[in-house]
Structure formats: C-alpha cells, structure tokens
C-alpha atoms as a PDB file:
ATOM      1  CA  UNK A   1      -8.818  -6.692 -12.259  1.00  0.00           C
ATOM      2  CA  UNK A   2      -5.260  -5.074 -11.139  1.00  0.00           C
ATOM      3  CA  UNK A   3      -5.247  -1.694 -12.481  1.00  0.00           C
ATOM      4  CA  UNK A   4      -1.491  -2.951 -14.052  1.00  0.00           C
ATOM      5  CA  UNK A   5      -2.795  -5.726 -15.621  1.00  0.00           C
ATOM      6  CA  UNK A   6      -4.032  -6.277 -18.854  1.00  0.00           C
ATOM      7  CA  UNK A   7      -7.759  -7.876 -19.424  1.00  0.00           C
ATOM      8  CA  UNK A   8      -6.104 -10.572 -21.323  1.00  0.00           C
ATOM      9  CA  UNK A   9      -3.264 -11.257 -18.677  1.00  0.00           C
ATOM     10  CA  UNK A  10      -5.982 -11.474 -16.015  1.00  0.00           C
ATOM     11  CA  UNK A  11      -8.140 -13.989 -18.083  1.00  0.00           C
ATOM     12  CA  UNK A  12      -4.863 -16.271 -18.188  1.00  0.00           C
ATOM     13  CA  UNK A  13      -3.917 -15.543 -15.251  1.00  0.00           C
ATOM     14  CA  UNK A  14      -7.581 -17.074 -13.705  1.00  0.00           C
ATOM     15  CA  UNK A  15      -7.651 -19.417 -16.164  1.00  0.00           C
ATOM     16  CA  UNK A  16      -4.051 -21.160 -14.696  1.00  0.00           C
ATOM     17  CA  UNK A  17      -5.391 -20.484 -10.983  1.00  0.00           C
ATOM     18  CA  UNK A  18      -8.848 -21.885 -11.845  1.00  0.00           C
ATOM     19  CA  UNK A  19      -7.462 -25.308 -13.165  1.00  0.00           C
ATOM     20  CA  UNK A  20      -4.808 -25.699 -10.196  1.00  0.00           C
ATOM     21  CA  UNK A  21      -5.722 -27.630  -6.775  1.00  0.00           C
ATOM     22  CA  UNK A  22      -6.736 -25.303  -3.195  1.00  0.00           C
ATOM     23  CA  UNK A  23      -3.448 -26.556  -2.068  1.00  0.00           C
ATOM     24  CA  UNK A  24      -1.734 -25.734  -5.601  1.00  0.00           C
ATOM     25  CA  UNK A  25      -3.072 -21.942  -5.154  1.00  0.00           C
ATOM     26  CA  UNK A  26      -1.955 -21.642  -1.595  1.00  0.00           C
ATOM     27  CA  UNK A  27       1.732 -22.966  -1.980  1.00  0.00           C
ATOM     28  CA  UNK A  28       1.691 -20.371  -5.173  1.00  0.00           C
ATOM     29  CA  UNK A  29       0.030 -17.810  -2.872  1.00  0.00           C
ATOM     30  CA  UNK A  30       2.831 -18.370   0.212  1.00  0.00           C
ATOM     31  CA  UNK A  31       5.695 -18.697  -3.044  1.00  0.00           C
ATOM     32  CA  UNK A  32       4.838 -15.203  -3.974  1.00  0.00           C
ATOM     33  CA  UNK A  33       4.582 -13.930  -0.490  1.00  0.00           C
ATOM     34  CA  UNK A  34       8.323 -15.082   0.061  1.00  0.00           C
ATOM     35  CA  UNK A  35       9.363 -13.709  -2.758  1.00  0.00           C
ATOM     36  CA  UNK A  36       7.682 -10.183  -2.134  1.00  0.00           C
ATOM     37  CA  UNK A  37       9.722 -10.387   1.217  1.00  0.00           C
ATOM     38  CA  UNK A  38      12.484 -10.900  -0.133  1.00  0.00           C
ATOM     39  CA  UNK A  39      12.713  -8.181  -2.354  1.00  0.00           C
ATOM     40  CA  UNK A  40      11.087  -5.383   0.394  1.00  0.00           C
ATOM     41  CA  UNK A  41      14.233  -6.462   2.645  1.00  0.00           C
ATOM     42  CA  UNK A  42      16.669  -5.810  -0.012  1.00  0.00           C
ATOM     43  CA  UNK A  43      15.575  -2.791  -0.455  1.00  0.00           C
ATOM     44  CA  UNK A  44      15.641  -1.651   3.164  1.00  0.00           C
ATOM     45  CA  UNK A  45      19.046  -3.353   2.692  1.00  0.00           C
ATOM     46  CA  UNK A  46      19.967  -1.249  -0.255  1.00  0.00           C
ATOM     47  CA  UNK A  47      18.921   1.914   1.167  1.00  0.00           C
ATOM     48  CA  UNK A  48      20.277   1.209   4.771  1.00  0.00           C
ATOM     49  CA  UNK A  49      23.360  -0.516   4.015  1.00  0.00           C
ATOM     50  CA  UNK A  50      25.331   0.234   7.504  1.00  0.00           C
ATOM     51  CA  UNK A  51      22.009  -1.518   9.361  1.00  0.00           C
ATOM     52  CA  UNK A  52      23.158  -5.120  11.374  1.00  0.00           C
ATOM     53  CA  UNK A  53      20.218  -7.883   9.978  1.00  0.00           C
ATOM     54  CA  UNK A  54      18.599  -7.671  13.072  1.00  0.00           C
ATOM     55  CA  UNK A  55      18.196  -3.477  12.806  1.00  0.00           C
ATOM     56  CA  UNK A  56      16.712  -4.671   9.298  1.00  0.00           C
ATOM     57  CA  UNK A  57      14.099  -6.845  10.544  1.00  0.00           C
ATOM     58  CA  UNK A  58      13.453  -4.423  13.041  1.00  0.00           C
ATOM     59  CA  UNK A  59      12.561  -2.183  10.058  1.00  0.00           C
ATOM     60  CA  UNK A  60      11.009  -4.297   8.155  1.00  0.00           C
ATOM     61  CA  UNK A  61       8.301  -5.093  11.070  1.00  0.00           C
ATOM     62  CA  UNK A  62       7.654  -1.257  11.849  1.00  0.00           C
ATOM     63  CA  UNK A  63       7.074  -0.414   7.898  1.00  0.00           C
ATOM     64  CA  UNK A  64       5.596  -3.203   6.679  1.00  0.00           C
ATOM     65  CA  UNK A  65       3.286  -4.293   9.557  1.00  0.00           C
ATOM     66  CA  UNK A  66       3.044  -1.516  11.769  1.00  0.00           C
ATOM     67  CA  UNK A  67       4.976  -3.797  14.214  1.00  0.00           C
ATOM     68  CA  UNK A  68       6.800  -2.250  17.185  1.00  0.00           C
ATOM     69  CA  UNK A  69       9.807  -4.722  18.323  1.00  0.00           C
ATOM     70  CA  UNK A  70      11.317  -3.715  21.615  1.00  0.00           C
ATOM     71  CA  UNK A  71      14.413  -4.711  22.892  1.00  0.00           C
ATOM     72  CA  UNK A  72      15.659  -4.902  26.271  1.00  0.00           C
END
C-alpha cells in the first residue's frame, strides 16, 4: 500500500484495476505517465521561466532520468 493512501482507497483502487482488461491497465498506466510529465515540465517551466523548450527538455532528461543530452 502507498504510504499516502488510505486502506480503503487502495481496496477500490484494486478493485477498479482488477476488473479492467491488461490492455485497459496499460493505456491507464501510460495515461498517468503523461500526465505526471506533464506536470514535472511545468514545473521546471515555472521555476525556469527564461529557459527556450528545448533548454527544458534538456532539464527534464538530466533530473528526471539521469540523461546527459549533448549538443554540438
């Protein structure tokens, strides 16, 4: 169980994931993975508003992953 989640929000929570499809659980899975993307980049955007989108992804790659982009 997620240390912020209640026992009886878990047991709903696996109760919904139990009765959906492998395929149903994965596009949820990749959903939520979008979204989570979405909101780490605006908040390298928020706190590094002068950054070109490209100096953002750049960022994001090095934090997140550990991801070293160079450019030539």
């Amino acid at each position: 169980m997620n240390t912020d989640t209640t026992s009886k929000a878990e047991a709903i929570r696996q109760a919904i994931f139990s009765r959906m499809s492998g395929e149903d659980r994965l596009l949820a899975t990749m959903n939520l993975s979008d979204e989570i993307r979405d909101i780490t980049l605006a908040g390298f955007k928020s706190r590094h508003p002068q950054l070109p989108e490209e100096e953002l992804w750049t960022l994001f790659f090095r934090e997140i992953h550990q991801i070293e982009i160079k450019r030539e």
